[in-house]
C-alpha atoms as a PDB file:
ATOM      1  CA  UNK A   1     158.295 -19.681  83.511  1.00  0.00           C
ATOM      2  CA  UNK A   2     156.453 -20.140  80.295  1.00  0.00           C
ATOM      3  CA  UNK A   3     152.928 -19.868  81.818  1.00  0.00           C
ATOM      4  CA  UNK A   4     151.018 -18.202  84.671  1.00  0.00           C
ATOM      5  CA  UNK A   5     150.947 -19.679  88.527  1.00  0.00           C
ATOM      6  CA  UNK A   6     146.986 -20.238  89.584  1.00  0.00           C
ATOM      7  CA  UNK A   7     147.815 -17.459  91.883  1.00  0.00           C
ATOM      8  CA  UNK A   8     148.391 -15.382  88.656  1.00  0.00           C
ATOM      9  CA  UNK A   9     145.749 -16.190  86.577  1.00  0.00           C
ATOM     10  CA  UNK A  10     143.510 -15.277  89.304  1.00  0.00           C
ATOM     11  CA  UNK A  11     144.875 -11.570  89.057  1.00  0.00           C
ATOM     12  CA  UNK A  12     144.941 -11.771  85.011  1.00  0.00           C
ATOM     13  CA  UNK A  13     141.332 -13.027  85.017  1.00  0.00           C
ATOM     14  CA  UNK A  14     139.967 -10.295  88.105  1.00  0.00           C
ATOM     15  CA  UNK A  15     141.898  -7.450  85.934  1.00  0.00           C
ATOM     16  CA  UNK A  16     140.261  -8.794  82.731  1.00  0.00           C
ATOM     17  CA  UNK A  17     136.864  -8.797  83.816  1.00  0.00           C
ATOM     18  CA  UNK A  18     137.266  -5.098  85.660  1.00  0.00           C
ATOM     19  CA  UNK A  19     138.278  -4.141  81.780  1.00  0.00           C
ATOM     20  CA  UNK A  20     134.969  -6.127  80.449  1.00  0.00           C
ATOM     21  CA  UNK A  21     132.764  -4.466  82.242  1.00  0.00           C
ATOM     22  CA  UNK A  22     134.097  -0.765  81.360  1.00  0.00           C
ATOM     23  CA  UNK A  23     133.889  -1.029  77.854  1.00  0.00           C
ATOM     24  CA  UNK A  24     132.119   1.393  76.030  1.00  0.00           C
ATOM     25  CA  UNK A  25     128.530   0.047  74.682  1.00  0.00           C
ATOM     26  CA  UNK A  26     129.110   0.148  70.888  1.00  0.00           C
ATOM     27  CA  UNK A  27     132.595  -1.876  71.293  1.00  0.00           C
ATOM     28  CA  UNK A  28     130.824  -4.281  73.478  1.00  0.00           C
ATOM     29  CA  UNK A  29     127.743  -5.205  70.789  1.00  0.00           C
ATOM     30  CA  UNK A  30     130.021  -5.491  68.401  1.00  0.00           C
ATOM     31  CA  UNK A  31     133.016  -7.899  70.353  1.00  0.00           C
ATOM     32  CA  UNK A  32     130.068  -9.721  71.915  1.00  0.00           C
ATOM     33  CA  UNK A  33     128.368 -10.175  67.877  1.00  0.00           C
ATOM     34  CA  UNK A  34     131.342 -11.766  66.702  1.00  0.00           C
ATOM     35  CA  UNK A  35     131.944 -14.194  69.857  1.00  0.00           C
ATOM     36  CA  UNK A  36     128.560 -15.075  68.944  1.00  0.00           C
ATOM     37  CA  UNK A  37     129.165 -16.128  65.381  1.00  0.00           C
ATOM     38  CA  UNK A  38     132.572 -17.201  66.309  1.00  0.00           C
ATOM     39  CA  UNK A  39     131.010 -20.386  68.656  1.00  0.00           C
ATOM     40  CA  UNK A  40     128.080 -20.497  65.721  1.00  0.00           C
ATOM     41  CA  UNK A  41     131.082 -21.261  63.889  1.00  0.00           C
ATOM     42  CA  UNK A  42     132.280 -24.394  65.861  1.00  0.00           C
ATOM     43  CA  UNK A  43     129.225 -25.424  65.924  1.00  0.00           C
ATOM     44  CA  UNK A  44     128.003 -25.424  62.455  1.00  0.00           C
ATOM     45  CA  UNK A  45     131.580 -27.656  61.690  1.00  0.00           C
ATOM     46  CA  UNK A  46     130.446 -30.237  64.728  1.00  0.00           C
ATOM     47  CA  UNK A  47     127.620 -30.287  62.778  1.00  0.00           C
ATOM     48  CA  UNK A  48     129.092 -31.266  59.882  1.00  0.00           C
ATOM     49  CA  UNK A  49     131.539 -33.485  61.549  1.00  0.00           C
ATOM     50  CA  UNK A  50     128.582 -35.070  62.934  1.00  0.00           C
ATOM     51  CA  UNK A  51     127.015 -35.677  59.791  1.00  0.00           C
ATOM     52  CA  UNK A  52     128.906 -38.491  58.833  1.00  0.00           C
ATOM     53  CA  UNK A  53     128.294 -42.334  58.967  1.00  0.00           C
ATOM     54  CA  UNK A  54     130.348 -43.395  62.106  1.00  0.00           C
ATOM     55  CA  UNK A  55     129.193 -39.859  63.642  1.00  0.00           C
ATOM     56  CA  UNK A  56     128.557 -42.329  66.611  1.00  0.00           C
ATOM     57  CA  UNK A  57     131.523 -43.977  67.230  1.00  0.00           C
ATOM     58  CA  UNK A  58     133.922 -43.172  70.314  1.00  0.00           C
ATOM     59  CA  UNK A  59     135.797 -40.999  67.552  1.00  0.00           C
ATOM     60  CA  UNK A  60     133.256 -39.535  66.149  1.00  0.00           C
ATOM     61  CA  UNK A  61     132.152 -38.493  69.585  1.00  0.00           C
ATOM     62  CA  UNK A  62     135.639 -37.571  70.532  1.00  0.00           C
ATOM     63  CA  UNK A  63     135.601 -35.152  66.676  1.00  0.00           C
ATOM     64  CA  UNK A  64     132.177 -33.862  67.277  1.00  0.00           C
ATOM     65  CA  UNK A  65     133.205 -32.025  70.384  1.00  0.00           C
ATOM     66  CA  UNK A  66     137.185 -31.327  69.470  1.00  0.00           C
ATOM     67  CA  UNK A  67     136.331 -29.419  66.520  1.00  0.00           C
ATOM     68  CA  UNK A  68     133.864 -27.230  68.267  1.00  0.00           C
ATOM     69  CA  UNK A  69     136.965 -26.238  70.500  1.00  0.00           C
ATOM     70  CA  UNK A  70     137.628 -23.643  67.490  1.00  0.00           C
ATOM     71  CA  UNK A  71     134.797 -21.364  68.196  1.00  0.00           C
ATOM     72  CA  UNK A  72     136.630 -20.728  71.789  1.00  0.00           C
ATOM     73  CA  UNK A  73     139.960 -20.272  70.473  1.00  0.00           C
ATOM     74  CA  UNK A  74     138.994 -17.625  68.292  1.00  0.00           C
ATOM     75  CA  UNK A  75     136.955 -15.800  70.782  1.00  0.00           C
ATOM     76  CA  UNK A  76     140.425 -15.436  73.341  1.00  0.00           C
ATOM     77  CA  UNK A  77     142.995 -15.595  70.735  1.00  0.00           C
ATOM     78  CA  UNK A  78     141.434 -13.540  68.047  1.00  0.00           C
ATOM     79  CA  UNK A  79     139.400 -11.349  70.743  1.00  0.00           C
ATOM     80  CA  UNK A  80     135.910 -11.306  71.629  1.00  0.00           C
ATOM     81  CA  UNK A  81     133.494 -11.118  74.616  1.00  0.00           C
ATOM     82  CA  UNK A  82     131.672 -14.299  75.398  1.00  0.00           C
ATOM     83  CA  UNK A  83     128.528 -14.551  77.950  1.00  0.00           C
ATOM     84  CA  UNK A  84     129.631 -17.481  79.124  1.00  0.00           C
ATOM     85  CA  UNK A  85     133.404 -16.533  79.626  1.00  0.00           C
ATOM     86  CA  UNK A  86     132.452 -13.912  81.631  1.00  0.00           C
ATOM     87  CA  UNK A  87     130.591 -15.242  83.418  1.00  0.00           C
ATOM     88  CA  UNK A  88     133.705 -16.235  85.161  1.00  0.00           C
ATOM     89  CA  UNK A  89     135.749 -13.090  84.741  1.00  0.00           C
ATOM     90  CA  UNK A  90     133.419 -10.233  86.127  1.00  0.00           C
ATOM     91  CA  UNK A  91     132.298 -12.450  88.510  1.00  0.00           C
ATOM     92  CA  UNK A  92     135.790 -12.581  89.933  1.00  0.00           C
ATOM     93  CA  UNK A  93     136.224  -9.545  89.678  1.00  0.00           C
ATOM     94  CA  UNK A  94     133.059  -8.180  91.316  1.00  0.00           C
ATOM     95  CA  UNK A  95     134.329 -10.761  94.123  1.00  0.00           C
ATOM     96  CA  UNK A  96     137.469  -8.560  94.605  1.00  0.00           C
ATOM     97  CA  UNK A  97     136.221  -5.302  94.208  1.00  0.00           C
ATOM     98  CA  UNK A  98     137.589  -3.974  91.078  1.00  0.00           C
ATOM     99  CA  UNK A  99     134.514  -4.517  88.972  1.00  0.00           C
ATOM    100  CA  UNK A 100     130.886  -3.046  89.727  1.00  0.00           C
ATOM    101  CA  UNK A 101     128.176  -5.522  90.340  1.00  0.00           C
ATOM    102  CA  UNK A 102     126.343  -2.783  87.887  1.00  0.00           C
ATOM    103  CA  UNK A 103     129.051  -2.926  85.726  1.00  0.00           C
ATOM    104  CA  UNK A 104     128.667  -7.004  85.625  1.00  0.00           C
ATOM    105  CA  UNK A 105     125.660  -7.196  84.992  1.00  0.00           C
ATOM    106  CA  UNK A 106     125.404  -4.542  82.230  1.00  0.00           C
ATOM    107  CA  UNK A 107     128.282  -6.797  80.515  1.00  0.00           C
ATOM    108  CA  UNK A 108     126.088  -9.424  81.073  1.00  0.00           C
ATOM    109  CA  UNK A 109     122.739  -8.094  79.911  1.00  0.00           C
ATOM    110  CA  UNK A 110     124.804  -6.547  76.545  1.00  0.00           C
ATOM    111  CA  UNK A 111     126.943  -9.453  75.270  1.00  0.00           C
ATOM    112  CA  UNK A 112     124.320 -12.157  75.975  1.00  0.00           C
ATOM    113  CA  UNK A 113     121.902 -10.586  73.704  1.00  0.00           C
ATOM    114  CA  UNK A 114     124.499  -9.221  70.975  1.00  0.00           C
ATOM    115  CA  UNK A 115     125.712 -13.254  71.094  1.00  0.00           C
ATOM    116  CA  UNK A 116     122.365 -14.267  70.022  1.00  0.00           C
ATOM    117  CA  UNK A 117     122.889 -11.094  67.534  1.00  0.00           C
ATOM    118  CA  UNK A 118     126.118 -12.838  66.343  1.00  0.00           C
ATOM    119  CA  UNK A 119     124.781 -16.507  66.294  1.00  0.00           C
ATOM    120  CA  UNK A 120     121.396 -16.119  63.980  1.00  0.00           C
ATOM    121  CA  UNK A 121     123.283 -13.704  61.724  1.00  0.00           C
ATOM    122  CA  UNK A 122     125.845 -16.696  61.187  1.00  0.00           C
ATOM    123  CA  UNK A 123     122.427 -19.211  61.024  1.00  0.00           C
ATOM    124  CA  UNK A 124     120.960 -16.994  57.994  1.00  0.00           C
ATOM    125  CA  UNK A 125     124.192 -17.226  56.494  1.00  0.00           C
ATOM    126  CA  UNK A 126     124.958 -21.085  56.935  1.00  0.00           C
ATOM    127  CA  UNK A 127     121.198 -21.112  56.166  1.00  0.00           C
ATOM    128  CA  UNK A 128     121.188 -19.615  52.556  1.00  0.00           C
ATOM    129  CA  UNK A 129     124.107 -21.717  51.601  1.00  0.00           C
ATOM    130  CA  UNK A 130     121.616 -24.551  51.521  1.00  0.00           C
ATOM    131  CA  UNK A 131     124.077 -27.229  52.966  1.00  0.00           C
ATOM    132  CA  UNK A 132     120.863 -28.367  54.785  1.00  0.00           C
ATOM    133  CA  UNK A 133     119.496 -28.927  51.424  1.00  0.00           C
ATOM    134  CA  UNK A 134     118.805 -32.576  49.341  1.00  0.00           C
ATOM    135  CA  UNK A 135     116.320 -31.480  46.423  1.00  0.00           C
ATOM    136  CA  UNK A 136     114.704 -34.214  44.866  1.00  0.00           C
ATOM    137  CA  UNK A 137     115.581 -34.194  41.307  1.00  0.00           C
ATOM    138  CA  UNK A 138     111.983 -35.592  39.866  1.00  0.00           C
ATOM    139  CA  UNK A 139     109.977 -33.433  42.174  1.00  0.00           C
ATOM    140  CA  UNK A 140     112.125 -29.981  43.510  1.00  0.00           C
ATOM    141  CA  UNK A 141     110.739 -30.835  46.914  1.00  0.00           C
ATOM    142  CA  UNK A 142     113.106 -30.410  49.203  1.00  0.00           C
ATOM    143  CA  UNK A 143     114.595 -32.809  51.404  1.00  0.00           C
ATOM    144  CA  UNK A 144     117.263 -32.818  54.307  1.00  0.00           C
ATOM    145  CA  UNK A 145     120.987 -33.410  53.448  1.00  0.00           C
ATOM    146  CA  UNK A 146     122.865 -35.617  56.032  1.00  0.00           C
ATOM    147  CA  UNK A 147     123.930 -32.610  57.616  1.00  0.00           C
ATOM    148  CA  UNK A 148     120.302 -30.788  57.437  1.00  0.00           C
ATOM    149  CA  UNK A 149     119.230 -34.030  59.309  1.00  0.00           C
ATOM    150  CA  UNK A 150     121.637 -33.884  61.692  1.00  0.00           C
ATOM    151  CA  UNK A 151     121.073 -30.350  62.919  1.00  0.00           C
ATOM    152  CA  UNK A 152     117.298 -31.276  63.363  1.00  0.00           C
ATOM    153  CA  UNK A 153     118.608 -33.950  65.635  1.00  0.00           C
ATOM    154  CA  UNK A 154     120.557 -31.872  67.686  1.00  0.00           C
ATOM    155  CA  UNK A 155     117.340 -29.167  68.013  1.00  0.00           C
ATOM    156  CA  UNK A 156     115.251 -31.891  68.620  1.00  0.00           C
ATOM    157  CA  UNK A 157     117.614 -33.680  71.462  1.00  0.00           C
ATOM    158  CA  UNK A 158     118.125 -30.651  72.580  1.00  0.00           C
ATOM    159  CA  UNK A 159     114.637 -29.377  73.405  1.00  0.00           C
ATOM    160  CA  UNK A 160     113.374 -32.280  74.463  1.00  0.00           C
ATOM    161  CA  UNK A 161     115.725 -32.261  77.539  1.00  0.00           C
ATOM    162  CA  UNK A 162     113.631 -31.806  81.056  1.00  0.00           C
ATOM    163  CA  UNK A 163     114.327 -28.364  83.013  1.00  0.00           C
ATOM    164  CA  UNK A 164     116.283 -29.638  85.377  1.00  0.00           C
ATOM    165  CA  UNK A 165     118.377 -32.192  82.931  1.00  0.00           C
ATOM    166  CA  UNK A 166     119.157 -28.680  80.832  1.00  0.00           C
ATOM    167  CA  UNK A 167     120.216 -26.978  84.324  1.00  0.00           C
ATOM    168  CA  UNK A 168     122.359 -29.464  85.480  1.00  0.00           C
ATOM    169  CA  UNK A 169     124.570 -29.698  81.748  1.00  0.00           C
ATOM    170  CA  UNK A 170     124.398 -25.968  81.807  1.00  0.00           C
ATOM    171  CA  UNK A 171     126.139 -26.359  85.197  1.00  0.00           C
ATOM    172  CA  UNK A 172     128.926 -28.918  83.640  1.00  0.00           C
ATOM    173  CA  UNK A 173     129.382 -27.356  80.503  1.00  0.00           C
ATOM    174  CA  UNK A 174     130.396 -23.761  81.598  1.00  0.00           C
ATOM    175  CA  UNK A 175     132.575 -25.200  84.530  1.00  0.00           C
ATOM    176  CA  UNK A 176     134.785 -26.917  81.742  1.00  0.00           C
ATOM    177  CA  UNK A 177     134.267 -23.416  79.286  1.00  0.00           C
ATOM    178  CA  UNK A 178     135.779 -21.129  82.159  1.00  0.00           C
ATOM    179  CA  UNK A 179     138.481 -23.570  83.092  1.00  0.00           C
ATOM    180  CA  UNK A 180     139.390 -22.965  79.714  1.00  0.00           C
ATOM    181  CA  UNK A 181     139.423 -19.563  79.865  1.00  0.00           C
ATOM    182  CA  UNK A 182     141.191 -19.942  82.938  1.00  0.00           C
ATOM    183  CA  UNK A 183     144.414 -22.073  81.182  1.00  0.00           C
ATOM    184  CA  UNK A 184     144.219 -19.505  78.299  1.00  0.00           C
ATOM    185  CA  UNK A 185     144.922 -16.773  80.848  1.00  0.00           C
ATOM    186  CA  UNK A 186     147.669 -18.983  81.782  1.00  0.00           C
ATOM    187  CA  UNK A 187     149.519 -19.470  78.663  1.00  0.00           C
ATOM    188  CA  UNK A 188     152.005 -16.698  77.317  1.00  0.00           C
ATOM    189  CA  UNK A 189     152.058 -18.228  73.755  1.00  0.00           C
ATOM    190  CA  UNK A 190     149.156 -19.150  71.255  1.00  0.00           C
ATOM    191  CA  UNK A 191     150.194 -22.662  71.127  1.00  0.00           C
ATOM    192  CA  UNK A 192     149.851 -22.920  74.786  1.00  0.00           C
ATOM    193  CA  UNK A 193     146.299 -20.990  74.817  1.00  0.00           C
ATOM    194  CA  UNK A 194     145.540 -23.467  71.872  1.00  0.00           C
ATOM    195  CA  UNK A 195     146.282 -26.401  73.969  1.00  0.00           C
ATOM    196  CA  UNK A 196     145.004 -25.041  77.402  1.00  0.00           C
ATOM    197  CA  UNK A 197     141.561 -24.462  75.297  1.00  0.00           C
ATOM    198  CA  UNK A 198     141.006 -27.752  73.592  1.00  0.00           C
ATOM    199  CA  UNK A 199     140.932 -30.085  76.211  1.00  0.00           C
ATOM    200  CA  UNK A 200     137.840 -28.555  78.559  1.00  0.00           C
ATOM    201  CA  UNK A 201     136.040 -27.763  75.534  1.00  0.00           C
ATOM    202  CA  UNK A 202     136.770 -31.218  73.577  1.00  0.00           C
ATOM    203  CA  UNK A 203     135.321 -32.650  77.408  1.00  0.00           C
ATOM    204  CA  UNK A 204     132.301 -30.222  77.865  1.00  0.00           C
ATOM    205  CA  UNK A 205     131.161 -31.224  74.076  1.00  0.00           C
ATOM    206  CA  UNK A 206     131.670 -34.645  73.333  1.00  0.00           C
ATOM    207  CA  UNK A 207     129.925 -35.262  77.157  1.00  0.00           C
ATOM    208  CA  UNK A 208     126.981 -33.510  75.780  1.00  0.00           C
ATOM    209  CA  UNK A 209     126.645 -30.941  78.241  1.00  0.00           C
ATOM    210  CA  UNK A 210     124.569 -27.370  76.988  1.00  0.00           C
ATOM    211  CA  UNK A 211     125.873 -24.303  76.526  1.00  0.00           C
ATOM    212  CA  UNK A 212     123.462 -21.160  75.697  1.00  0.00           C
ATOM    213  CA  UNK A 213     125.560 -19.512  73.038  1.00  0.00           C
ATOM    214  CA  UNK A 214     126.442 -22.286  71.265  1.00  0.00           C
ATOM    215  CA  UNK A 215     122.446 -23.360  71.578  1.00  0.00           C
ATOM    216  CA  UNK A 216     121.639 -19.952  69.938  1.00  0.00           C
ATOM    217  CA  UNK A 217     123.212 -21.275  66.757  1.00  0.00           C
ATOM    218  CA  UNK A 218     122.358 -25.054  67.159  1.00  0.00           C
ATOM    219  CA  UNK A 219     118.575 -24.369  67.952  1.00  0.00           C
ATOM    220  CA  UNK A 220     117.786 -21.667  65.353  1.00  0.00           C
ATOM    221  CA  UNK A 221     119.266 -23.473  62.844  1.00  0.00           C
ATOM    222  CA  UNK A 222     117.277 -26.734  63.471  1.00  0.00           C
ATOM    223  CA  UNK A 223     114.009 -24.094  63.829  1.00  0.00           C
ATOM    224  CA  UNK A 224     114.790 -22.440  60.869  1.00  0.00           C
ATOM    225  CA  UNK A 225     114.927 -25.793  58.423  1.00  0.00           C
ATOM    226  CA  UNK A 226     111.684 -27.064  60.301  1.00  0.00           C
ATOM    227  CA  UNK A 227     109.909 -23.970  59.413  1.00  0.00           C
ATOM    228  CA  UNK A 228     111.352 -24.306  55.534  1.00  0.00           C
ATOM    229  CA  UNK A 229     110.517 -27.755  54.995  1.00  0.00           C
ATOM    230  CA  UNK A 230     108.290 -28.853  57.776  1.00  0.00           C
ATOM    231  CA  UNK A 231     107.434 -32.358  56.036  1.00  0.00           C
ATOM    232  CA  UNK A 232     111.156 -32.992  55.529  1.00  0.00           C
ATOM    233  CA  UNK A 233     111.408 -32.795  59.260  1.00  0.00           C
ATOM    234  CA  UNK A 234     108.600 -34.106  60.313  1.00  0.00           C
ATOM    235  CA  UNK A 235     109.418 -37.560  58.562  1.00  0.00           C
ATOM    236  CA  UNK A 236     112.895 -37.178  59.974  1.00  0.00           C
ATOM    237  CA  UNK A 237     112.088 -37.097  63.286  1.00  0.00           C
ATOM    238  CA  UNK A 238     108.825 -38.877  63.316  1.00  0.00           C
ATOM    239  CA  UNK A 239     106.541 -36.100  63.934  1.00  0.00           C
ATOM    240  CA  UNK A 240     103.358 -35.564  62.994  1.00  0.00           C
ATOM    241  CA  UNK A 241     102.781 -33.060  60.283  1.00  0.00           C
ATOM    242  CA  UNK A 242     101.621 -30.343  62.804  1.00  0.00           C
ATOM    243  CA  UNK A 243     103.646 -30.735  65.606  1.00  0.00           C
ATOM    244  CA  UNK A 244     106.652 -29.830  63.850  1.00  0.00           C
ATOM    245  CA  UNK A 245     105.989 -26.423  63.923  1.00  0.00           C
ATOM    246  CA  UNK A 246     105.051 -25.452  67.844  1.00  0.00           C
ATOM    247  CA  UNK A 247     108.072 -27.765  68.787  1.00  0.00           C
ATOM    248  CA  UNK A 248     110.582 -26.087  66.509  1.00  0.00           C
ATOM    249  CA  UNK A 249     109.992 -22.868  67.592  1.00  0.00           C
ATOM    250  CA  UNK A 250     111.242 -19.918  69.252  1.00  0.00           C
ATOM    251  CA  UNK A 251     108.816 -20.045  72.174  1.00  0.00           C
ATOM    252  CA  UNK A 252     109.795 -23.874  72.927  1.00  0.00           C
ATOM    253  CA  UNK A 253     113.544 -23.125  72.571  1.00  0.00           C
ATOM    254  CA  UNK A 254     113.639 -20.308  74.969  1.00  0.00           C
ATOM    255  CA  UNK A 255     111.215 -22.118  77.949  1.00  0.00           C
ATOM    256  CA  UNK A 256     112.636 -25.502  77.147  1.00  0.00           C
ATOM    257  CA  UNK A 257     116.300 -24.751  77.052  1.00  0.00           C
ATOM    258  CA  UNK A 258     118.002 -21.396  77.186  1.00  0.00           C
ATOM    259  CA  UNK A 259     116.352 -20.462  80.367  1.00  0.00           C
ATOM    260  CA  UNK A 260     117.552 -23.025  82.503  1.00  0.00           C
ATOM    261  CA  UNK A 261     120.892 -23.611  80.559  1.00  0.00           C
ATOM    262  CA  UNK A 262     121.701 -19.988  80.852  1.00  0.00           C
ATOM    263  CA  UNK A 263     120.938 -20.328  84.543  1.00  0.00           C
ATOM    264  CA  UNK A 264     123.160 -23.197  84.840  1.00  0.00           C
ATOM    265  CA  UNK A 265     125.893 -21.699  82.824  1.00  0.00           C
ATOM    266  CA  UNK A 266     126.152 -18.733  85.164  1.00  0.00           C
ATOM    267  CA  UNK A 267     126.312 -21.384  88.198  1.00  0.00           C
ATOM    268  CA  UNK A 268     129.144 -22.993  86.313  1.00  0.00           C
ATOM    269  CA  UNK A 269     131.386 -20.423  85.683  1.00  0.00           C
ATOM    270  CA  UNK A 270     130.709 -17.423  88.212  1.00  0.00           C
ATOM    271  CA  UNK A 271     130.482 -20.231  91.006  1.00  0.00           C
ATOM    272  CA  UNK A 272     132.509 -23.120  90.182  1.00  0.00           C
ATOM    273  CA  UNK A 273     135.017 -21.143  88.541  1.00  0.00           C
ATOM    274  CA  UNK A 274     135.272 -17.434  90.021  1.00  0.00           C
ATOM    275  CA  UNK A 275     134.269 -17.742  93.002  1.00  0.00           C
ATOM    276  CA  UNK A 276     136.118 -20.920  94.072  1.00  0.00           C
ATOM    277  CA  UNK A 277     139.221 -19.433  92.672  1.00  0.00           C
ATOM    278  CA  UNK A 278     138.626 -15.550  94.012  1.00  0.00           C
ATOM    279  CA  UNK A 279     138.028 -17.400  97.486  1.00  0.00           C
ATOM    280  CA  UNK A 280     141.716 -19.636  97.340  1.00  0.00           C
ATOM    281  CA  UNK A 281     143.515 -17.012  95.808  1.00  0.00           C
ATOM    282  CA  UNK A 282     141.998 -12.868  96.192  1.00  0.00           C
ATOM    283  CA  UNK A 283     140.099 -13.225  98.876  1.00  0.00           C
ATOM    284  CA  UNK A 284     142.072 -11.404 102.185  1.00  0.00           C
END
């Protein structure tokens, strides 16, 4: 058989996570820094993607989210350690003994933080290469590109979500993540991991549900051109001058959104997804 029977990927996925939570801590900051600029990288090209004129569309919707679906193929193909992901897979494991519930959450504790590592060294980078950037040629003030504009928008929408709203998509979104984990356990071939991957995260994305990772990039990056050219931003969004700069900030982000959509992310995959599938599968 070309792929793995649930029953299988439930062993793959409890042996993974055993291995996740063992590794050493200098291997683990660095794996978990480039999963973090891996999903910055899907989501600075949704970004783009979503930049354009029909951005709005069913297919633009449908584009927005499938190109995104990168940033998790390079994490499991090329290899990386993703908060979310394992969410999933030391969960599971934990479940069936083989993993430490110390050993989880130190995984835990270290990639989530050397993700956000990973994810503003990629928004510096993006950053500096100004593609958020529309200088007027009479004055040199600067303005916001249609791609600068649109990453304010996504900060903006995003932020502005209630507690509970931001919960609830952090729920959805890293159900859909972990399945896709899950089918690129099952696949024995890249094209099959490929394919296994797109799907749940093309869903999870273009249904607007939140992810924290991929917030770490899309947030930052929307703080980061508010703080550069406030006015830009404030006419963009229809802001007063001086409330651009406590919304777009770090304080906002963190109470407004990565708090509860962390929180719902771990529901999503350690719940939904580990221990549904330790439970019909592990469990004696």
């Amino acid at each position: 058989m070309g792929f793995l029977t649930p029953a299988e990927i439930a062993v793959a996925a409890s042996n993974a996570g055993k291995a996740k939570t063992e590794l050493p801590f200098l291997k683990m900051v660095a794996l978990g820094i480039l999963a973090g600029v891996y999903i910055g990288f899907g989501a600075n090209l949704a970004t783009k993607v979503g930049a354009a004129p029909d951005a709005d569309s069913a297919i633009g919707i449908f584009l927005f989210g499938a190109v995104f679906s990168v940033g998790l193929m390079l994490v499991v193909i090329a290899g990386a350690e993703l908060f979310t992901g394992n969410n999933m897979a030391c969960f599971i494991s934990a479940l069936n003994g083989q993993a430490t519930w110390g050993g989880l959450l130190y995984n835990w504790v270290v990639v989530y933080f050397a993700n956000f590592l990973g994810s503003l060294l990629l928004v510096y980078i993006v950053f500096w290469g100004m593609f958020w950037a529309a200088p007027d040629a009479a004055t040199g003030v600067l303005g916001l590109s249609a791609m600068g504009t649109k990453a304010v928008a996504i900060a903006n929408s995003k932020m502005s979500l209630t507690w509970w709203a931001a919960f609830c998509r952090g729920i959805c979104c890293n159900w859909l993540v972990c399945l896709a984990v899950w089918l690129g356990f099952a696949a024995k071939d890249v094209i099959g991991k490929i394919f296994g991957i797109f799907f749940p995260i093309m869903a999870f994305v273009s249904s607007g549900f939140e992810h924290c990772v991929a917030n770490m990039f899309f947030i930052p990056m929307g703080i980061t051109i508010a703080d550069k050219a406030p006015a830009a931003v404030a006419e963009a969004m229809s802001m007063a001058p001086g409330q651009v700069a406590s919304f777009f900030s770090y304080g906002n982000f963190i109470n407004a959104n990565l708090i509860p959509v962390t929180l719902g992310n771990i529901v999503g995959g350690a719940i939904f997804v580990g221990m549904f599938y330790w439970f019909a599968y592990l469990k004696k």
